[in-house]
C-alpha atoms as a PDB file:
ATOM      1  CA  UNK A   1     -51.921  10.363   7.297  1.00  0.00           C
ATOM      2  CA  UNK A   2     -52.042  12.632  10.157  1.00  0.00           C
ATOM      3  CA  UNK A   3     -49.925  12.278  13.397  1.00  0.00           C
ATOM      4  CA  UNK A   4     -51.911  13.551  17.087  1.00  0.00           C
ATOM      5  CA  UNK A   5     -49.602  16.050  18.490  1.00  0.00           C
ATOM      6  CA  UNK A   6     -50.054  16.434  22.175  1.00  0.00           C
ATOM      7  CA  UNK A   7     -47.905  18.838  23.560  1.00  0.00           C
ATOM      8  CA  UNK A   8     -46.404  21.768  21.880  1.00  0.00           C
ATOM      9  CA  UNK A   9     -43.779  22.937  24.098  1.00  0.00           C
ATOM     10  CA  UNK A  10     -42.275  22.986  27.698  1.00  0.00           C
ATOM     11  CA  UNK A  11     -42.375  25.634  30.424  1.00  0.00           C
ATOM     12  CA  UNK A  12     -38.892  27.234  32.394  1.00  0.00           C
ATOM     13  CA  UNK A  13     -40.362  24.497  34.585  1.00  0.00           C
ATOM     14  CA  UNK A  14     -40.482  21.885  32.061  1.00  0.00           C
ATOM     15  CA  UNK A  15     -44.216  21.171  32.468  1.00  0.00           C
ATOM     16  CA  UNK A  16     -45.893  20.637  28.598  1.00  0.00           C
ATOM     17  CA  UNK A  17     -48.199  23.113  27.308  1.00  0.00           C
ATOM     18  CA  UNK A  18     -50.808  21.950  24.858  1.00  0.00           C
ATOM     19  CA  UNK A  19     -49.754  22.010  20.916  1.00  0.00           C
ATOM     20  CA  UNK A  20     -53.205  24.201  20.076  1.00  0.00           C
ATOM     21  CA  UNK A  21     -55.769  25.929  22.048  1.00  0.00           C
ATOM     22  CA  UNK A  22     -57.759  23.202  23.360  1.00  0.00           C
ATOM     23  CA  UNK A  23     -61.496  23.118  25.236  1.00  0.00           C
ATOM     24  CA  UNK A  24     -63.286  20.530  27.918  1.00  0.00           C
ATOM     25  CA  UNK A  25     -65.368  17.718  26.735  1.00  0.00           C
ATOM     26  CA  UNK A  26     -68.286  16.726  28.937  1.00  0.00           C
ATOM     27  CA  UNK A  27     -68.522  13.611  30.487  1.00  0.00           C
ATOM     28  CA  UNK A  28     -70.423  11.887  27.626  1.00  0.00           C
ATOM     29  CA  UNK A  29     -68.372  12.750  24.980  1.00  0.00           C
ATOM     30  CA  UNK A  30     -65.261  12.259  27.069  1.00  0.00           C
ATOM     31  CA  UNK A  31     -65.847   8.654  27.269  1.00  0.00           C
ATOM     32  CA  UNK A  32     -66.571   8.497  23.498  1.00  0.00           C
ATOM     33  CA  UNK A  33     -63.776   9.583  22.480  1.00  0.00           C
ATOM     34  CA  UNK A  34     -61.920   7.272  24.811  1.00  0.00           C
ATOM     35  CA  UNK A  35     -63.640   4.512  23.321  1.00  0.00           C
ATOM     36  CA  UNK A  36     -62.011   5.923  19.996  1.00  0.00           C
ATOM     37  CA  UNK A  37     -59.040   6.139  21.229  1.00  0.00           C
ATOM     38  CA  UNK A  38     -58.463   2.892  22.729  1.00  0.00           C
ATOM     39  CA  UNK A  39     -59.590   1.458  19.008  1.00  0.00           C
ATOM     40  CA  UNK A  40     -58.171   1.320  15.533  1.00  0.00           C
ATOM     41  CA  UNK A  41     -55.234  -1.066  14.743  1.00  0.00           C
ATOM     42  CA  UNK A  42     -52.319  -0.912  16.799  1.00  0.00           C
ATOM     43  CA  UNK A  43     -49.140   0.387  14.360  1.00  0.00           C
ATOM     44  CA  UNK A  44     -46.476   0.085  16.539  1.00  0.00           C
ATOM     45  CA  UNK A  45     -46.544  -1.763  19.882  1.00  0.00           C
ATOM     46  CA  UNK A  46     -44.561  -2.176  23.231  1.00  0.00           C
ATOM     47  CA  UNK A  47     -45.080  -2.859  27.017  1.00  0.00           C
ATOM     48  CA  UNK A  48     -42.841  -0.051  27.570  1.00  0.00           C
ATOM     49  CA  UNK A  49     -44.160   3.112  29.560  1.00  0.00           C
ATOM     50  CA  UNK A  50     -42.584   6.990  29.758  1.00  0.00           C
ATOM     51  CA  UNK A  51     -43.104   9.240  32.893  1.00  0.00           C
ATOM     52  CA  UNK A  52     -46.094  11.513  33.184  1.00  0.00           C
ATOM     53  CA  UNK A  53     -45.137  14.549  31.945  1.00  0.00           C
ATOM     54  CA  UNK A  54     -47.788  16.329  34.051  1.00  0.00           C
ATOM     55  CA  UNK A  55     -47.564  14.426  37.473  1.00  0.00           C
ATOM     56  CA  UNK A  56     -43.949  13.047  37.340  1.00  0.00           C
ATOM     57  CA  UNK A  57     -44.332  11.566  40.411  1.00  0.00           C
ATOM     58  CA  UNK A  58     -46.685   8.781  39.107  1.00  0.00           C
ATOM     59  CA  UNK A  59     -43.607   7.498  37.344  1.00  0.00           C
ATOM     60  CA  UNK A  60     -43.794   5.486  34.007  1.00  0.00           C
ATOM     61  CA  UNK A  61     -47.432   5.181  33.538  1.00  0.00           C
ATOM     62  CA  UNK A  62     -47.681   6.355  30.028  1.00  0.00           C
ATOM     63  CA  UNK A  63     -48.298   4.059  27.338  1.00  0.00           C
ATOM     64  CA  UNK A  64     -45.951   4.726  23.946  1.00  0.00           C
ATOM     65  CA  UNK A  65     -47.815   2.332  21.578  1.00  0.00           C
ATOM     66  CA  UNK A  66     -49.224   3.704  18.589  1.00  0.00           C
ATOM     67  CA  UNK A  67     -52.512   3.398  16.812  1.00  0.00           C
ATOM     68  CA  UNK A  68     -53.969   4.340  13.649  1.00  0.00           C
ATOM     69  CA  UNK A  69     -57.236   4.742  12.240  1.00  0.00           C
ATOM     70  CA  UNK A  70     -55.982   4.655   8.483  1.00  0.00           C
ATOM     71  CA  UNK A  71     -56.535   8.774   8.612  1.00  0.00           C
ATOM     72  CA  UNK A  72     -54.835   9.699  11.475  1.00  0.00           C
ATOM     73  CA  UNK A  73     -52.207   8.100  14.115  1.00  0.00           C
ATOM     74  CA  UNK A  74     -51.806   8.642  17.431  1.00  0.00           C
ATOM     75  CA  UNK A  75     -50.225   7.588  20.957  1.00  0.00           C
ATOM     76  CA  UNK A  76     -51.917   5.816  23.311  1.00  0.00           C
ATOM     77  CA  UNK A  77     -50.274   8.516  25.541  1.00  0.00           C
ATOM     78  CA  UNK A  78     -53.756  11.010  23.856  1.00  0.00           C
ATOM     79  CA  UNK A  79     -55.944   8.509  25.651  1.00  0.00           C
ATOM     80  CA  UNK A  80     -54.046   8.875  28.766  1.00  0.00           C
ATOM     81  CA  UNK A  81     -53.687  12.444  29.498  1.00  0.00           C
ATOM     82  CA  UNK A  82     -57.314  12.776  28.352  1.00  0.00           C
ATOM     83  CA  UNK A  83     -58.364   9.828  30.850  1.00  0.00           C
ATOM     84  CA  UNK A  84     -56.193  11.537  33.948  1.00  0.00           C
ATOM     85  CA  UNK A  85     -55.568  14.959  33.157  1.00  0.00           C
ATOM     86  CA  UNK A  86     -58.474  16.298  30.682  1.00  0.00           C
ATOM     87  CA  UNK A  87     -56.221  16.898  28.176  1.00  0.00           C
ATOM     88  CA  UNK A  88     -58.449  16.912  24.694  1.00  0.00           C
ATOM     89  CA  UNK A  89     -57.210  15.913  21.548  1.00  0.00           C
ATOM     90  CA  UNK A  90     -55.859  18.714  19.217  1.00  0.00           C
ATOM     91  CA  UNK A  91     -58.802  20.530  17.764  1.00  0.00           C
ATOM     92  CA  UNK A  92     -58.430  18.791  14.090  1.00  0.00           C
ATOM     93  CA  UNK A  93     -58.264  15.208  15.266  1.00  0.00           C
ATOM     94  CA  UNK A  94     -60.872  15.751  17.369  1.00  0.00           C
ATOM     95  CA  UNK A  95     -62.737  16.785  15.070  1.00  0.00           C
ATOM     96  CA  UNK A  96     -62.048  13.632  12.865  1.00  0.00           C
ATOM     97  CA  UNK A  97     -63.224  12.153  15.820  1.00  0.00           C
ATOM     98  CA  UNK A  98     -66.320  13.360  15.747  1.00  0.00           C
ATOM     99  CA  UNK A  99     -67.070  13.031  11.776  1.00  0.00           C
ATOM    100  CA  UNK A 100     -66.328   9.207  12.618  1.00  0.00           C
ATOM    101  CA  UNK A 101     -69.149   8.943  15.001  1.00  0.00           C
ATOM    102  CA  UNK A 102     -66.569   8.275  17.971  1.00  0.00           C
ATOM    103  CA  UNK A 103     -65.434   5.226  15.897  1.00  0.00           C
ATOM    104  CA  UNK A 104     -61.967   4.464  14.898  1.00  0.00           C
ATOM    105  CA  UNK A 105     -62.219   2.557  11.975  1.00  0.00           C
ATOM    106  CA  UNK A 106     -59.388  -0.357  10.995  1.00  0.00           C
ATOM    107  CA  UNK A 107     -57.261   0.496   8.317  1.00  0.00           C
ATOM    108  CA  UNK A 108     -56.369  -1.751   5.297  1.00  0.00           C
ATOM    109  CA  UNK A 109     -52.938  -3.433   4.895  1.00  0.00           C
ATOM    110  CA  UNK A 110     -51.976  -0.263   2.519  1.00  0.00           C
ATOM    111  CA  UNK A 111     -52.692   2.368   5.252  1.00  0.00           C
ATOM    112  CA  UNK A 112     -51.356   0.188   8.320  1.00  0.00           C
ATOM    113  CA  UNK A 113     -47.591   0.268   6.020  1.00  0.00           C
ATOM    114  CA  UNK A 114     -47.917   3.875   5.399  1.00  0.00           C
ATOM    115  CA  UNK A 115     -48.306   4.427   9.586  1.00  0.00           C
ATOM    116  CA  UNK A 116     -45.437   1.954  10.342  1.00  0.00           C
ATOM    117  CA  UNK A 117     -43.308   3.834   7.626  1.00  0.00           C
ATOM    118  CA  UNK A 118     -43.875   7.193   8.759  1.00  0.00           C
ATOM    119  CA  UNK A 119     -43.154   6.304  12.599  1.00  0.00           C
ATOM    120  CA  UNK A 120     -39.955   4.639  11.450  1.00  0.00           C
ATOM    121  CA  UNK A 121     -39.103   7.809   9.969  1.00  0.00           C
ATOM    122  CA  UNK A 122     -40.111  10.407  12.951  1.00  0.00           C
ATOM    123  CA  UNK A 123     -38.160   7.764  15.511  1.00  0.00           C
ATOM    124  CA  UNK A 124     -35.162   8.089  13.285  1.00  0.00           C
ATOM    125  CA  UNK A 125     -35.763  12.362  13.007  1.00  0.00           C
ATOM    126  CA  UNK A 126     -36.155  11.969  16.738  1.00  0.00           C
ATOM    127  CA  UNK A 127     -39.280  13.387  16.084  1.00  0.00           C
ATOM    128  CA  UNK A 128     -41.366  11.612  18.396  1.00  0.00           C
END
């Protein structure tokens, strides 16, 4: 199983720059691959939010839940920046994206483990 990245690393200025080269969607398939990212089954949930790391001054609006798809994982924080900023998903989950039809699938009780596992692990690396 695959974690999203989103950002790679941070300006002088501390503003994120994307993890991979990354291109616009159109409209169309912008909203489809919302609707893929607000599916799959939820690995690890909370109410809590983090500040927008593009437009600070909107505060804590981003979600930190994470949700898998059995293949890959990622933050609800992907479906954000791409809903307010046009940030696309890195080039190789998008493309999973695509090959799923723009349908997260729900993972069995064996992949949901291996998702909670792995982001018990990166929170205690500090790697998220």
């Amino acid at each position: 199983m695959r974690i999203a990245t989103l950002f790679g690393a941070f300006d002088s200025e501390d503003m994120p720059a994307p993890a991979h080269e990354r291109h616009s969607l159109d409209d169309a398939e912008r909203e489809a691959v919302l609707r893929f990212l607000s599916g799959g089954t939820i690995a690890a949930r909370t109410s809590g939010r983090t500040i927008d790391r593009i437009d600070a001054s909107r505060g804590k609006v981003v979600p930190v839940s994470f949700a898998t798809d059995g293949t890959w994982m990622w933050s609800r924080a992907v479906a954000y920046y791409l809903r307010e900023h046009n940030v696309v998903p890195e080039p190789a989950f998008l493309a999973h994206i695509r090959e799923c039809g723009y349908t997260a699938s729900q993972p069995g009780q064996a992949e949901l483990s291996v998702a909670v596992r792995m982001l018990r692990s990166a929170e205690r690396d500090n790697d998220l």
